[in-house]
Protein backbone atom coordinates (compact mmCIF):
# COMPACT_ATOMS: atom_id res chain seq x y z
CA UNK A 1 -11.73 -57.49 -38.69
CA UNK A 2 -14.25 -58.22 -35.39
CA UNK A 3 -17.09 -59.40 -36.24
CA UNK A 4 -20.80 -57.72 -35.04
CA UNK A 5 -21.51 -60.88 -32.95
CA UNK A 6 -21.01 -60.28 -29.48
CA UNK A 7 -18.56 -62.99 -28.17
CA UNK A 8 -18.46 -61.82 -25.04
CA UNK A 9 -21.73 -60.43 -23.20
CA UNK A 10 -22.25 -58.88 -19.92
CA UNK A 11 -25.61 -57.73 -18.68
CA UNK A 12 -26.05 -56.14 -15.12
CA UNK A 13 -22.93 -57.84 -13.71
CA UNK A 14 -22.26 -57.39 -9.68
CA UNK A 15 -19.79 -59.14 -7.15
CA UNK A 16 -20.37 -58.34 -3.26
CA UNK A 17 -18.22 -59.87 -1.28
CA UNK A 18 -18.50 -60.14 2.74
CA UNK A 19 -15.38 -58.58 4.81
CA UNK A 20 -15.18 -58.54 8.85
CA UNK A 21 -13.41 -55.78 10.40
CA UNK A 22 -12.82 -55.69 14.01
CA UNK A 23 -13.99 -53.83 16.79
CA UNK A 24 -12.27 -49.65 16.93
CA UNK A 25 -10.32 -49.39 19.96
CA UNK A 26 -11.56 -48.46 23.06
CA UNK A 27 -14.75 -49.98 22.42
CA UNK A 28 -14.03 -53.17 25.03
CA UNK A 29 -13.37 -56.65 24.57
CA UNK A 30 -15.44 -59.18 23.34
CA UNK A 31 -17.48 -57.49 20.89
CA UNK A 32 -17.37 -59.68 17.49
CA UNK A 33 -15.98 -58.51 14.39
CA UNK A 34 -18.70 -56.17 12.42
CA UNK A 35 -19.52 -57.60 8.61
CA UNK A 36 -19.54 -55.12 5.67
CA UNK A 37 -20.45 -55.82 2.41
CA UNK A 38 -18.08 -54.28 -0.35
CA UNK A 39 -19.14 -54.02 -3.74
CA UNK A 40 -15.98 -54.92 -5.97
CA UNK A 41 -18.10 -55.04 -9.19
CA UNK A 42 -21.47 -52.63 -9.05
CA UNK A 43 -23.92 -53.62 -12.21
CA UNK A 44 -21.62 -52.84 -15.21
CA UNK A 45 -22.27 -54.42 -18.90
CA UNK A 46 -20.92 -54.86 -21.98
CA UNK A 47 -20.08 -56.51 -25.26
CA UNK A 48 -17.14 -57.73 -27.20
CA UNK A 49 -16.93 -58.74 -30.68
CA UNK A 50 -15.63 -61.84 -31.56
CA UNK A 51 -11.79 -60.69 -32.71
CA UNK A 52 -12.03 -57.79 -30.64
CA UNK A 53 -9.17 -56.19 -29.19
CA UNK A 54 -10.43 -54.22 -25.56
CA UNK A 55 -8.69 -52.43 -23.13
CA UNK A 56 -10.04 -52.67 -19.73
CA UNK A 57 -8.13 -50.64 -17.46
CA UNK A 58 -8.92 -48.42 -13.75
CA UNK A 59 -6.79 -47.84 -10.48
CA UNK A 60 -5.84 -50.38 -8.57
CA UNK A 61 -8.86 -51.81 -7.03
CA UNK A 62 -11.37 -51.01 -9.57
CA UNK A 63 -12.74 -54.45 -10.19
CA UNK A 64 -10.80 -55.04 -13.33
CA UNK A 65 -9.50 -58.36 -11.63
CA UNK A 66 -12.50 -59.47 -10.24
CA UNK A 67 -14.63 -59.37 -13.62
CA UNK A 68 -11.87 -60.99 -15.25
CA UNK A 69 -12.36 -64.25 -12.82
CA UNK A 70 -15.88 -64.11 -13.14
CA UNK A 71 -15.53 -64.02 -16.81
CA UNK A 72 -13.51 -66.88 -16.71
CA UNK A 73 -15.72 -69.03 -14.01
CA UNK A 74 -13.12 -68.42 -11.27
CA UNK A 75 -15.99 -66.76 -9.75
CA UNK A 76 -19.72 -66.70 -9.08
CA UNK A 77 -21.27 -63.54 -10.05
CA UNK A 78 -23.38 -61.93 -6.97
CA UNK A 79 -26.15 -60.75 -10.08
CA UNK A 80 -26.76 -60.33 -13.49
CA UNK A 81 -25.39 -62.53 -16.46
CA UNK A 82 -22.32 -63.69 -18.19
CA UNK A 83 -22.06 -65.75 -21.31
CA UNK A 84 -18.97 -66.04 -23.31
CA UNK A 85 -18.81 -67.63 -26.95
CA UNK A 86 -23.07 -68.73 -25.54
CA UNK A 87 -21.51 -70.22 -23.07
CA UNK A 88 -22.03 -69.64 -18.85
CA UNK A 89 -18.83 -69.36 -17.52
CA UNK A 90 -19.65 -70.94 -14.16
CA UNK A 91 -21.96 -73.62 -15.13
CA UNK A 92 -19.52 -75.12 -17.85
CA UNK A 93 -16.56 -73.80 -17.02
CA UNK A 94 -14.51 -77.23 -17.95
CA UNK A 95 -16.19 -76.49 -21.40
CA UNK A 96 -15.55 -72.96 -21.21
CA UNK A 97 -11.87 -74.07 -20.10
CA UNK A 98 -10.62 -75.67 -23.44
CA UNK A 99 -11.99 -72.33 -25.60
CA UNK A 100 -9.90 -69.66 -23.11
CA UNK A 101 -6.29 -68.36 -22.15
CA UNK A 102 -5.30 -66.30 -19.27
CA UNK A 103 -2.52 -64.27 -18.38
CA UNK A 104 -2.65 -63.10 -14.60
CA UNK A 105 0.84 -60.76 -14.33
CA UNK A 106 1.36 -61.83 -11.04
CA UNK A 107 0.94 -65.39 -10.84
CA UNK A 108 1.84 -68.32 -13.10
CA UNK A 109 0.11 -70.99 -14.62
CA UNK A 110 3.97 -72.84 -15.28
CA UNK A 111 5.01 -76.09 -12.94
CA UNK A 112 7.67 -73.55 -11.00
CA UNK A 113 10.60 -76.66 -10.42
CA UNK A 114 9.30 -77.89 -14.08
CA UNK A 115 11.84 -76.66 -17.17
CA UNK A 116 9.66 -74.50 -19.65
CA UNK A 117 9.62 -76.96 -21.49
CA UNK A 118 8.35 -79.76 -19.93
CA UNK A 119 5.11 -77.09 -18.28
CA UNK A 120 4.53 -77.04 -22.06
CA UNK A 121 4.16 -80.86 -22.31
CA UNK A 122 1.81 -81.52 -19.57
CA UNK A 123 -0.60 -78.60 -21.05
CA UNK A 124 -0.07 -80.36 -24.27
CA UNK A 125 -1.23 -83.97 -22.45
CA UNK A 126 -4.30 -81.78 -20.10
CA UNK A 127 -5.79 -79.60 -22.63
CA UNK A 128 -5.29 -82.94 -25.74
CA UNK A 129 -3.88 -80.84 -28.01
CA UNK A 130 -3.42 -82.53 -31.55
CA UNK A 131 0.47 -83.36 -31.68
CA UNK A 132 0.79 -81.41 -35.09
CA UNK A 133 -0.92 -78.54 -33.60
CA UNK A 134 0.77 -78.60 -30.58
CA UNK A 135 3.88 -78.63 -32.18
CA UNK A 136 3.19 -75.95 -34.93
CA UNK A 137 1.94 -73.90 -32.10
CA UNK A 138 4.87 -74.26 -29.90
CA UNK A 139 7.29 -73.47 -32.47
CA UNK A 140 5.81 -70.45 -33.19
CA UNK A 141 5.81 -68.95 -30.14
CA UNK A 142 8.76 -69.85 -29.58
CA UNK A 143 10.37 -67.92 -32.48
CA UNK A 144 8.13 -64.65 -31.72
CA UNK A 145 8.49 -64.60 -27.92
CA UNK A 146 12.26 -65.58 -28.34
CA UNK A 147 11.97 -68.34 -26.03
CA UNK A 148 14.65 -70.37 -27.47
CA UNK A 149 17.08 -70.41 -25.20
CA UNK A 150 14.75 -70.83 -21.74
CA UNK A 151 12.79 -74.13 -22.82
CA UNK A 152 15.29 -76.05 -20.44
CA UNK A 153 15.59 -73.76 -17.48
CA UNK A 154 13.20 -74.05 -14.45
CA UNK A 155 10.41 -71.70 -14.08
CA UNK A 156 11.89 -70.63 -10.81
CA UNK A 157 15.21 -69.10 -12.95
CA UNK A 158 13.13 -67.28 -14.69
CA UNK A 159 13.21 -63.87 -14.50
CA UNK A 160 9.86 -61.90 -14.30
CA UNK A 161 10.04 -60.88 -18.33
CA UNK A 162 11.05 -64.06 -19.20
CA UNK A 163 8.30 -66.17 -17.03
CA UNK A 164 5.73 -63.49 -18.69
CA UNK A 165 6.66 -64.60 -22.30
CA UNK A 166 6.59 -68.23 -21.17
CA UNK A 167 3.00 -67.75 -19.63
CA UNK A 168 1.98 -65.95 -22.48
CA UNK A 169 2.93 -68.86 -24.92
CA UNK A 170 1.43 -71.55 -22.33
CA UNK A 171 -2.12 -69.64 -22.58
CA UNK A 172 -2.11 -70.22 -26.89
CA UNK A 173 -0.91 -73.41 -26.82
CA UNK A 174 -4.38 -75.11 -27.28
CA UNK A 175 -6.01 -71.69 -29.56
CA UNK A 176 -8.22 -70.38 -27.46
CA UNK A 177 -11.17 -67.82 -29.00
CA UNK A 178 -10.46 -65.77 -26.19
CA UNK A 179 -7.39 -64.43 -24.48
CA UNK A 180 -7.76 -62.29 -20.89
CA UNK A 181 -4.33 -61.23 -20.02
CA UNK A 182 -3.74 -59.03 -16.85
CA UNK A 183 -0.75 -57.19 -16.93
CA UNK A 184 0.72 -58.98 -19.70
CA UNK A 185 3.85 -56.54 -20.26
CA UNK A 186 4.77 -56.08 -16.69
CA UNK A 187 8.52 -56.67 -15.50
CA UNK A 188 9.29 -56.57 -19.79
CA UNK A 189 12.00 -54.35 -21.06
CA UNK A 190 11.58 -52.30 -24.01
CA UNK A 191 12.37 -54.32 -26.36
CA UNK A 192 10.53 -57.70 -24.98
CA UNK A 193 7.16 -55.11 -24.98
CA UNK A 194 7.88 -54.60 -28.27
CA UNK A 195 8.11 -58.15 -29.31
CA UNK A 196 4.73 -59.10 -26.75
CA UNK A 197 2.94 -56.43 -28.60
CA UNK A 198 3.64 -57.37 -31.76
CA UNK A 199 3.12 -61.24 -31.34
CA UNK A 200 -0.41 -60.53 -30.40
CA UNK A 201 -1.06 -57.98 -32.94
CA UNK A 202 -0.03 -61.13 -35.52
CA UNK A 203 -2.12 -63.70 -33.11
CA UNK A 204 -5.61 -61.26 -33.48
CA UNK A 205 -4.83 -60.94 -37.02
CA UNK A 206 -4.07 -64.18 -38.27
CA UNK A 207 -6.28 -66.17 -35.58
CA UNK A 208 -9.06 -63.57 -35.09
CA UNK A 209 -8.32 -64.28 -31.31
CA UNK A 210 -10.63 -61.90 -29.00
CA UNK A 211 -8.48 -60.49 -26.49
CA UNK A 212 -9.22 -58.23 -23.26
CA UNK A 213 -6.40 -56.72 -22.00
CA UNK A 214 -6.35 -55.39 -18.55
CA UNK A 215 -2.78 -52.89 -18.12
CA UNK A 216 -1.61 -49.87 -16.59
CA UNK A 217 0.70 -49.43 -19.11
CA UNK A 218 -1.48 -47.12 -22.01
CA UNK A 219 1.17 -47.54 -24.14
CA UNK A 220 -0.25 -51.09 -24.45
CA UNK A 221 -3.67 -49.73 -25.32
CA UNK A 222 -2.32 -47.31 -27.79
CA UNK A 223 -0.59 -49.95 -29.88
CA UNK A 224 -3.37 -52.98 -29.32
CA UNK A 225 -6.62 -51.75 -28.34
CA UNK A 226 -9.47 -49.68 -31.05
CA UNK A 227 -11.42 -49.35 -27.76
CA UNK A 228 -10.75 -49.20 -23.86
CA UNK A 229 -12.75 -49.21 -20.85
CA UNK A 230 -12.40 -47.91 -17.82
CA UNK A 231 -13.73 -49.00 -14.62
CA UNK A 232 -13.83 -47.03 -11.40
CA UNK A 233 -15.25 -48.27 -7.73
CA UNK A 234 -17.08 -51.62 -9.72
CA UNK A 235 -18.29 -49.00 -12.37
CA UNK A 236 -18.08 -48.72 -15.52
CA UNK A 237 -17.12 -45.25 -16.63
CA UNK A 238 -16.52 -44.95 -20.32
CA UNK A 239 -16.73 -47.21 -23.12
CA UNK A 240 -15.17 -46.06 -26.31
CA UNK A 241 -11.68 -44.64 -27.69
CA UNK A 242 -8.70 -44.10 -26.35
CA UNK A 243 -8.62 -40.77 -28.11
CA UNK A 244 -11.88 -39.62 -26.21
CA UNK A 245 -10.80 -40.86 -22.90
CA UNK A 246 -7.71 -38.29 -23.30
CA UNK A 247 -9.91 -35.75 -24.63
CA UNK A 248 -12.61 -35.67 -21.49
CA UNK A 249 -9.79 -36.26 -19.16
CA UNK A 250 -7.63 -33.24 -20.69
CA UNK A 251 -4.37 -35.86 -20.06
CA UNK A 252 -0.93 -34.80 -20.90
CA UNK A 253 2.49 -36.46 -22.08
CA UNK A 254 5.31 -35.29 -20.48
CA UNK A 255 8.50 -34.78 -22.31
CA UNK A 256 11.41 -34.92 -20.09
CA UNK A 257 14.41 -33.34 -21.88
CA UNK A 258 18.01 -33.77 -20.51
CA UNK A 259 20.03 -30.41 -21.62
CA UNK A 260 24.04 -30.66 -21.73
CA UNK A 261 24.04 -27.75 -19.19
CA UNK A 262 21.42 -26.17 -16.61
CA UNK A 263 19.20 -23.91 -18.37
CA UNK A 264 16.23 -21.45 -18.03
CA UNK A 265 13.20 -22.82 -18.08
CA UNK A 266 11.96 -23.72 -21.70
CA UNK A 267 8.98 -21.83 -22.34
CA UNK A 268 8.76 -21.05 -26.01
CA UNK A 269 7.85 -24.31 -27.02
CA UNK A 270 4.71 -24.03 -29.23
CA UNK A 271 1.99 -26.46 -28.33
CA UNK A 272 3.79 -27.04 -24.98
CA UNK A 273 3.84 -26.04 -21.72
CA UNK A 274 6.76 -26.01 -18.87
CA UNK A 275 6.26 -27.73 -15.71
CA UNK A 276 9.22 -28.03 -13.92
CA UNK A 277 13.00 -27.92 -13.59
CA UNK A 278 15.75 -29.60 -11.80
CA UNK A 279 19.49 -28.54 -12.98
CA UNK A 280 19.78 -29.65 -16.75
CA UNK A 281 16.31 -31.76 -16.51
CA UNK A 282 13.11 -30.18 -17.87
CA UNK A 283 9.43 -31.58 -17.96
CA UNK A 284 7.23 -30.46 -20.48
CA UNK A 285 3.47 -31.28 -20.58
CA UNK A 286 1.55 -31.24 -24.07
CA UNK A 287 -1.78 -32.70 -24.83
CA UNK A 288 -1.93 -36.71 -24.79
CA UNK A 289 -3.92 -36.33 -28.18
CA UNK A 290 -0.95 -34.69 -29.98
CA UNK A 291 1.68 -35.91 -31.68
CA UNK A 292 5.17 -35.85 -29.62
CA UNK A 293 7.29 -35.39 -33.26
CA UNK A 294 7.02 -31.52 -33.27
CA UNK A 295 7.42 -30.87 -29.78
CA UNK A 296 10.64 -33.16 -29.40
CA UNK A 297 11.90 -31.31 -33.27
CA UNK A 298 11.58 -27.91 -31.60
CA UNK A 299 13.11 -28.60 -28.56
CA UNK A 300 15.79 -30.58 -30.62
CA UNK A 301 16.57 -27.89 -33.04
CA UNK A 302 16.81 -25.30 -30.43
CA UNK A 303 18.38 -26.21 -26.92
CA UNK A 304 21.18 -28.55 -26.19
CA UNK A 305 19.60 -31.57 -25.71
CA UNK A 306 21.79 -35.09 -24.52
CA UNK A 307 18.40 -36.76 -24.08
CA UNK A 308 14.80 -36.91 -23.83
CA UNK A 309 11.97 -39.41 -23.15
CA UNK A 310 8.02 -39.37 -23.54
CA UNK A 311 6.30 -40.40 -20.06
CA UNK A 312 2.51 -41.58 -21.42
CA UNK A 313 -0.03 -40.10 -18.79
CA UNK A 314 -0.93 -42.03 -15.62
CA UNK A 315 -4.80 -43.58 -15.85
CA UNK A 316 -5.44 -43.02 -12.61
CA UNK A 317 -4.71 -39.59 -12.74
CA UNK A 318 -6.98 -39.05 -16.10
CA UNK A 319 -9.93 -41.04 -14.11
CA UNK A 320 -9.68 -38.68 -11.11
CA UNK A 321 -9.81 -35.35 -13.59
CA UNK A 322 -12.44 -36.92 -15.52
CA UNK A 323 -14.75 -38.34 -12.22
CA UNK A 324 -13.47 -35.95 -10.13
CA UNK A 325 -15.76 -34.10 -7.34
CA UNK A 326 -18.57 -35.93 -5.11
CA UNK A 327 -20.06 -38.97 -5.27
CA UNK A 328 -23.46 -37.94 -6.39
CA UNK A 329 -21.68 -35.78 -9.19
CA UNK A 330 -19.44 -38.99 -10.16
CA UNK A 331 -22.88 -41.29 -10.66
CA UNK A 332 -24.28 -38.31 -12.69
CA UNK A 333 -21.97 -38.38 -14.92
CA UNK A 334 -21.80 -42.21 -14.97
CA UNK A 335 -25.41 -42.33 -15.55
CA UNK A 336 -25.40 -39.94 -18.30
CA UNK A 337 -22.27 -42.05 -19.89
CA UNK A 338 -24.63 -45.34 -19.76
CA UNK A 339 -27.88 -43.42 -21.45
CA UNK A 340 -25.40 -41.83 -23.95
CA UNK A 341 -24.01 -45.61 -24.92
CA UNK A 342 -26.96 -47.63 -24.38
């Protein structure tokens, strides 16, 4: 269970950072590029238990990234505070270093001409990991990311799910408190998101590991996260569960349903509603708070289905319904969120 004491804090937290743009055309030459200051993170705070499982999730370009590296003393915040485990992340962040694991989905923290393996050893040599622990730890991820069989190929064979489970074993080699992982699914097929998912299901409960997971993949959130917030233009929008995000965003499912043959479109599906049709393929939308079982039974048990799949609702698309409108109306309701929480 997390415990009450806040692991991680965050109080008033802001990045600015400085980009040039150059003159519009038609202006003349010589004229220097003009400086604008962009807010990528715009006073947001919270807290996270220690154990904690949190989604933190936005469009692309929110500032998810960018509090992530100032959580971890990659960056300098522009204002406010930071302290994770009572620790400031950019005043000790060697300290801080030895106590934290990150996952960035797009970069790797392997040796890319190194076998698996061998990345292993040096983290086991840079972050002086007990040899017992280091092998106990190894082993088991090992068995539960099923990286058996890639130990001895180079990081640059890899395939993207692959190099994801490797980087995901490489961040718990040394037990961190804390795990930030950024896109931590992403490139996985089905079955390797299953396995991800559950290995760090086991890791929180066995380890009490606090873990914030950044993803645009909800299906993550559903099966990992109690709570999820989202964060919007360096804002934070909503703090609570996931359940409540669908519920002020009105998000749908969609059930796409393969038919053996083209057929009119299904419209006597109770708790569901049609939204489109291309020869035997339907889409139907239902609430993202309901259960898909009795939707997919009725359209089983009544149409001749060859197959059907649930898509999960995209969060950018729930953020816009939710914020949607003007700016001023957007703060508004931002500013009401904060009073509401705090």
């Amino acid at each position: 269970m997390p415990s009450e004491e806040p692991f991680i804090e965050v109080e008033s937290l802001e990045k600015t950072f400085t980009v040039r743009r150059r003159p519009e055309k038609g202006r003349g030459r010589g004229l220097r590029r003009s400086r604008h200051e962009v807010k990528a993170v715009d006073g947001i705070g919270f807290r996270v238990g220690r154990g904690e499982m949190v989604g933190y999730i936005g469009p692309n370009g929110a500032g998810k990234s960018t509090t992530i590296k100032m959580l971890t003393g990659i960056l300098t915040p522009s204002g406010g505070s930071v302290r994770v485990g009572g620790i400031d992340p950019v005043r000790e962040r060697v300290r801080l270093a030895r106590r934290m694991g990150v996952v960035f989905g797009q970069r790797t923290t392997l040796w890319w001409d190194l076998p698996l393996r061998d990345s292993y050893r040096l983290m086991h040599r840079m972050y002086r990991i007990p040899d017992a622990r280091y092998a106990e730890n190894l082993a088991r991820c090992v068995d539960l990311l099923d990286l058996g069989d890639l130990l001895d190929v180079p990081v640059r064979q890899l395939s993207l799910g692959q190099r994801m489970r490797g980087d995901i074993a490489a961040a718990l080699l040394h037990d961190p408190d804390v795990l930030y992982l950024d896109e931590p699914t992403i490139g996985l097929d089905v079955v390797s998101k299953a396995k991800v998912r559950d290995f760090l299901k086991t890791l929180n409960a066995t380890r009490a590991t606090t873990v914030l997971l950044t993803t645009h993949d909800l299906t993550d959130i559903e099966h990992l996260c109690s709570r999820v917030m989202v964060i919007d233009h360096g804002r934070l929008m909503y703090d609570g569960e996931l359940a409540g995000l669908h519920a002020r965003g009105e998000s749908e499912r969609q059930l796409v349903v393969d038919l053996a043959r083209a057929h009119p479109p299904i419209t006597d599906i109770p708790g569901a509603r049609f939204v489109r049709a291309e020869g035997p393929r339907q889409w139907l939308a239902f609430p993202a708070t309901a259960s898909a079982a009795p939707v997919v039974s009725e359209v089983a048990s009544r149409y001749p289905l060859v197959d059907l799949s649930v898509r999960e609702p995209d969060i950018e698309a729930v953020i816009a319904k939710m914020y949607g409108g003007t700016q001023g109306e957007r703060r508004e309701s931002l500013r009401q969120e904060v009073e509401h929480r705090w």
